[in-house]
Protein backbone atom coordinates (compact mmCIF):
# COMPACT_ATOMS: atom_id res chain seq x y z
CA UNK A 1 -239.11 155.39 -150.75
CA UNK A 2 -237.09 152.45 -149.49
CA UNK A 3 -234.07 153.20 -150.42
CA UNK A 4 -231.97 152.79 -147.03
CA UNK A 5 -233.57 149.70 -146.79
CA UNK A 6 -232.14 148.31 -149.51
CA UNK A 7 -228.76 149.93 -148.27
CA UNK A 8 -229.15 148.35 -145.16
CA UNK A 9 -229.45 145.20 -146.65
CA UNK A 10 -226.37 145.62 -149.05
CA UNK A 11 -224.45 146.59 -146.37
CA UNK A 12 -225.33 143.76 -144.49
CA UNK A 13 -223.17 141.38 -146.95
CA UNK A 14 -219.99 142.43 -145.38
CA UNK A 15 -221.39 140.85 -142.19
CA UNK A 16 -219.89 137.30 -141.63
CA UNK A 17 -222.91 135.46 -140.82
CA UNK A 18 -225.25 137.41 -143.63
CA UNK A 19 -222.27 136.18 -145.61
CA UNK A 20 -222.56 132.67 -144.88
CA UNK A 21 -226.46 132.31 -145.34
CA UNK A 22 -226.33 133.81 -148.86
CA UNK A 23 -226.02 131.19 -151.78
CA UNK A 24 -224.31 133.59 -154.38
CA UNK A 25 -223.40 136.70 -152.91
CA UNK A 26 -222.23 138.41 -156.13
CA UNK A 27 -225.91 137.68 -157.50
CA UNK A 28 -227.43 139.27 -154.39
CA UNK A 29 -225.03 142.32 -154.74
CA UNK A 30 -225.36 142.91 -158.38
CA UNK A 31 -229.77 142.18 -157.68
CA UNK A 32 -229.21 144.99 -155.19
CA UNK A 33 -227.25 147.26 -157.08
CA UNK A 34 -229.99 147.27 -159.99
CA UNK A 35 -232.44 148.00 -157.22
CA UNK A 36 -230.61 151.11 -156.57
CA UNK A 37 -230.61 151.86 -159.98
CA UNK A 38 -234.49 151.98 -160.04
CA UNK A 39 -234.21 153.62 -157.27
CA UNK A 40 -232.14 156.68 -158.40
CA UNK A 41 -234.14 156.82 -161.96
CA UNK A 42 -237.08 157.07 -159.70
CA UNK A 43 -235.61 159.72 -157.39
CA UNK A 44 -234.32 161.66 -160.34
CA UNK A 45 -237.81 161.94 -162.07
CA UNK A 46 -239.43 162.92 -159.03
CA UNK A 47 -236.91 165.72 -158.40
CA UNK A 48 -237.57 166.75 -161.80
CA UNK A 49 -241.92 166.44 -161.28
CA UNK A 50 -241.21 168.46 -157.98
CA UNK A 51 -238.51 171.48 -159.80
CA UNK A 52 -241.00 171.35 -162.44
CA UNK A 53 -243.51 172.58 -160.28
CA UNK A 54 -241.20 174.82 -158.20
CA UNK A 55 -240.75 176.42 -161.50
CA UNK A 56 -244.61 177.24 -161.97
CA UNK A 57 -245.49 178.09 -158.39
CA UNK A 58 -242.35 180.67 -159.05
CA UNK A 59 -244.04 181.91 -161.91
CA UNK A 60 -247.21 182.16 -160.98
CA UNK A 61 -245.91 183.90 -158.00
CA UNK A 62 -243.87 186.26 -159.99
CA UNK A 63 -247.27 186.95 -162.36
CA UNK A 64 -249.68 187.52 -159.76
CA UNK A 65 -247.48 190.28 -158.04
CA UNK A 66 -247.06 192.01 -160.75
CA UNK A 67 -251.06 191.66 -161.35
CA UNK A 68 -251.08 193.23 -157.86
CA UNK A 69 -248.62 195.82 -158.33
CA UNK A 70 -250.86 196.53 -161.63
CA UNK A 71 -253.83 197.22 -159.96
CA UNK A 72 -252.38 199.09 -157.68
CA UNK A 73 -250.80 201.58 -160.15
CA UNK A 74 -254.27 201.42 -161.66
CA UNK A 75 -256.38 202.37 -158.00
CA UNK A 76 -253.26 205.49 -158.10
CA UNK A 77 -254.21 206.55 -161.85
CA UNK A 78 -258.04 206.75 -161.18
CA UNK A 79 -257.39 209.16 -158.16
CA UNK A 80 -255.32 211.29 -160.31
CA UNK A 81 -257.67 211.44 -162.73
CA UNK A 82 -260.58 212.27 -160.42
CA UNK A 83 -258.14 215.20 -159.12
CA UNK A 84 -258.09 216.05 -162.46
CA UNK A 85 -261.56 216.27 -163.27
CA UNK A 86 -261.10 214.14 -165.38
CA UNK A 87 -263.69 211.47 -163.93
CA UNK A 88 -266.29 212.26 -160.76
CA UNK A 89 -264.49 211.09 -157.29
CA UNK A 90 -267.61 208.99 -155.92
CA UNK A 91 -266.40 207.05 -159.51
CA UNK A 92 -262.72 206.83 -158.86
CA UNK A 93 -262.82 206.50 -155.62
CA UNK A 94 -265.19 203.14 -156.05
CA UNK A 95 -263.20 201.52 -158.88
CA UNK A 96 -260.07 202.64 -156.98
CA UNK A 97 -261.19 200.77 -154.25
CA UNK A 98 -262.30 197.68 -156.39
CA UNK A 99 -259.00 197.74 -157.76
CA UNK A 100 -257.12 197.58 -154.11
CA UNK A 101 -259.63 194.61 -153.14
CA UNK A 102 -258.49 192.71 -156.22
CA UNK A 103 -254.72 193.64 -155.85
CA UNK A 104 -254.80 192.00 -151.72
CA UNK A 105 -256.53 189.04 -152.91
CA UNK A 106 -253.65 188.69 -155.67
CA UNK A 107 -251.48 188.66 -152.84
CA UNK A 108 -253.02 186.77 -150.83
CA UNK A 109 -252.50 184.08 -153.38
CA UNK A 110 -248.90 185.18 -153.83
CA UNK A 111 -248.51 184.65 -149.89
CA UNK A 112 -249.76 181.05 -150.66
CA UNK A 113 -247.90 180.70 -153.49
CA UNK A 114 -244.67 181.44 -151.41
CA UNK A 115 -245.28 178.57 -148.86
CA UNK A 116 -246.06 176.17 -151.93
CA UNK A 117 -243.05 177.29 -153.77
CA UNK A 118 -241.10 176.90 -150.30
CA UNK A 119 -242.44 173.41 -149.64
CA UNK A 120 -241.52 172.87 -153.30
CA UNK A 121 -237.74 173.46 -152.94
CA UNK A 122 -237.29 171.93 -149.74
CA UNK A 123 -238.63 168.49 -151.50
CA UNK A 124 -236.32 168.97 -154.57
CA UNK A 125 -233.56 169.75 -151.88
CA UNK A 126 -234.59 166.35 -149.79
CA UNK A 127 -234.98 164.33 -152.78
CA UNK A 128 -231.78 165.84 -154.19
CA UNK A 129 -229.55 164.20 -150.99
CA UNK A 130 -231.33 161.29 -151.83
CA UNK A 131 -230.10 161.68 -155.15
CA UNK A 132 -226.62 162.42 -153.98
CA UNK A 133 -226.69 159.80 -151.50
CA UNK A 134 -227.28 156.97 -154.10
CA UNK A 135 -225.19 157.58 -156.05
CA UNK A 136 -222.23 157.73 -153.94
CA UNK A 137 -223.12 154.17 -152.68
CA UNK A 138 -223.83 153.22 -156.42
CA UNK A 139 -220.76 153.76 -157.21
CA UNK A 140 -219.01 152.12 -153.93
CA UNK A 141 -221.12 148.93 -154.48
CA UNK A 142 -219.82 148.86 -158.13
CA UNK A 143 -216.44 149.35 -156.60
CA UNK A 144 -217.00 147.05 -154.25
CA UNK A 145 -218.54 144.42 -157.17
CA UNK A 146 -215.15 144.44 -158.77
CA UNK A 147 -213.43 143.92 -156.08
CA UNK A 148 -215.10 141.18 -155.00
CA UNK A 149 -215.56 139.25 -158.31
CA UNK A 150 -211.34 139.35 -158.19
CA UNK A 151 -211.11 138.29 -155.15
CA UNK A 152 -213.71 135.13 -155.93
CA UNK A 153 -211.27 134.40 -159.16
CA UNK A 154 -207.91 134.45 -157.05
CA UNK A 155 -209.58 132.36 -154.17
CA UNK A 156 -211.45 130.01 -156.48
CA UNK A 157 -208.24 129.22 -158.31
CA UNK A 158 -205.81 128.91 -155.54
CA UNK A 159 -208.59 126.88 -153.95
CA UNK A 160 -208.18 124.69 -157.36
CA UNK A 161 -204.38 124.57 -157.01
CA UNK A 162 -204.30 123.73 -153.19
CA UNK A 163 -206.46 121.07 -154.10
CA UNK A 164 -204.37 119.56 -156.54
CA UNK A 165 -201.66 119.76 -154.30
CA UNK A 166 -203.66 118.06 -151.46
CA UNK A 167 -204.38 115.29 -153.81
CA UNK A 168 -200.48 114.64 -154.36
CA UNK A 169 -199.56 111.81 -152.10
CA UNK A 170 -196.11 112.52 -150.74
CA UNK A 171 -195.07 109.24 -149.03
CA UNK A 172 -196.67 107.56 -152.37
CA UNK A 173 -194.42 109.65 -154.96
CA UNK A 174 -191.31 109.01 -152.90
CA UNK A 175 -192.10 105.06 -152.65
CA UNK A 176 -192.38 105.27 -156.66
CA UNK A 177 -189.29 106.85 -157.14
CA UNK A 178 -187.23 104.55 -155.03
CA UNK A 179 -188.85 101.87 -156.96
CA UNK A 180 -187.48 103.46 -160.15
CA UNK A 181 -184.13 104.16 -158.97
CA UNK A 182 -183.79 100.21 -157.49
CA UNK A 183 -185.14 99.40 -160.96
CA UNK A 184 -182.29 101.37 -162.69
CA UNK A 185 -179.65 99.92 -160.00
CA UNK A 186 -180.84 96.30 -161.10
CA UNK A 187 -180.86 97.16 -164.83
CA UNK A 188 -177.12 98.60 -164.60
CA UNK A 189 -176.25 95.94 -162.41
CA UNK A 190 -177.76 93.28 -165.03
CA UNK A 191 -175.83 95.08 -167.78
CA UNK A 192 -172.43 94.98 -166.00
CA UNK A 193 -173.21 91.48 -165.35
CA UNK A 194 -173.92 90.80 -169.19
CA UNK A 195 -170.77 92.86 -169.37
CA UNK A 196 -168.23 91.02 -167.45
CA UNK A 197 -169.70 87.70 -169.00
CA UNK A 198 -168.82 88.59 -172.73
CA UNK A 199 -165.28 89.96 -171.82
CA UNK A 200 -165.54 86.19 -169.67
CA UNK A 201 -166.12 84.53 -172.51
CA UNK A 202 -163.86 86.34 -175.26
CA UNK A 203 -160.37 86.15 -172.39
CA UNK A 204 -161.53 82.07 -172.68
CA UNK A 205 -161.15 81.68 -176.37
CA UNK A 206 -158.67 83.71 -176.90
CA UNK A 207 -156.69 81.14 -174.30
CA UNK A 208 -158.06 78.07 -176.15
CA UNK A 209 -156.50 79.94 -179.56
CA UNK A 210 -153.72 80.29 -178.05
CA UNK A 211 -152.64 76.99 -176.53
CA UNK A 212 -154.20 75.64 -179.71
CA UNK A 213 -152.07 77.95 -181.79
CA UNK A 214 -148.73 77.03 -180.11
CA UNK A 215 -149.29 72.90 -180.08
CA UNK A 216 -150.39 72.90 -184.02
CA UNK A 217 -147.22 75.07 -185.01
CA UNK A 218 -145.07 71.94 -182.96
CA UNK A 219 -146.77 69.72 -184.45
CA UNK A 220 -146.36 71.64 -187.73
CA UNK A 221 -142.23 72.00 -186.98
CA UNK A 222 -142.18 68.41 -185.51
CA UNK A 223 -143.50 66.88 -189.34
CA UNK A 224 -140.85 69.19 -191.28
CA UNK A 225 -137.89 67.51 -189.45
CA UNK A 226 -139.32 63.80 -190.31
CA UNK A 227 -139.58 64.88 -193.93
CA UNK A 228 -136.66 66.71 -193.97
CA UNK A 229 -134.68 63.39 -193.08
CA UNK A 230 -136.66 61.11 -195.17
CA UNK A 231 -135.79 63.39 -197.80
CA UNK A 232 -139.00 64.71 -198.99
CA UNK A 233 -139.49 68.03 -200.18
């Protein structure tokens, strides 16, 4: 299994120049993390092949002792009955012995069943850190995945917002705004102007009015005295 390997490589993304030659390194991490995925549904099904046949080495074990143990009782039974008289001894002592022969060859088989069950459980054991082992750096990765997909968002948009700021020209926004505020200087300027010409204009007529005003009522007072001594009413 290659499973460190693929560690090894993961791991390798917190290294600054790994970092720099990868092209999306949230792709890579999330490609990797699926790997280990595999990985762990592959470990987990060969832990199960290997307890499965932990499980029937343990049985067979178990079965061919007591097959053993069996004959033995069984080689123990004929004797008594040959002490008995029950059978002839030549008789009980053969199929006693037959039965002895076939109980060390049972476990014989149990002695190899032992080292096969042993092997067994030491694989499921080794397989099982394996297990263990993945999973813990499943879950880191995935930890680590978040992490670094926030990160990319808060850099990505203060990279957008420095930029804007960048492209803000200082010197040329304070150039436009002194333009503006000459601008409004000359406008009020014009309109005090416009201003002091119309209250110009309106103190000049009302002097004209009034010079006017006071030589027509002479005139005016000069014409009732004539008439008044001509006698017309």
């Amino acid at each position: 299994m290659n499973i460190f390997k693929r560690l090894l490589r993961i791991g390798q993304a917190e290294i600054h120049s790994a970092v720099d030659k990868m092209e999306d390194p949230i792709t890579m991490t999330e490609q990797g993390i699926r790997e280990m995925r595999e990985d762990l549904d592959k470990a987990l099904q060969a832990s199960a092949q290997i307890r499965a046949m932990a499980i029937r080495t343990k049985n067979d074990k178990t079965k061919k002792e007591n097959e053993a143990q069996d004959y033995s009782n069984k080689a123990i039974l004929l004797l008594t009955k040959a002490q008995k008289g029950d059978i002839e001894m030549a008789q009980a002592e053969k199929l006693a012995r037959e039965a002895l022969t076939l109980k060390d060859n049972l476990l014989l088989e149990v002695k190899s069943l032992e080292e096969q069950l042993a092997t067994h459980e030491k694989a499921a054991d080794d397989i099982q850190k394996n297990v263990e082992i993945l999973r813990f750096n499943i879950t880191k990765w995935e930890n680590e995945l978040k992490t670094l997909k926030s990160r990319i968002k808060v850099s990505r948009a203060t990279k957008e917002v420095n930029k804007q700021m960048a492209q803000i020209d200082s010197n040329s926004t304070i150039s436009m705004l002194e333009r503006m505020k000459e601008k409004v200087e000359e406008e009020e300027a014009l309109a005090q102007a416009y201003g002091d010409i119309a209250k110009s204009t309106k103190s000049v007529d009302d002097e004209i009015n009034r010079v006017i005003g006071d030589e027509t009522n002479n005139v005016n007072q000069e014409l009732d005295e004539i008439k008044k001594k001509l006698g017309i009413s």
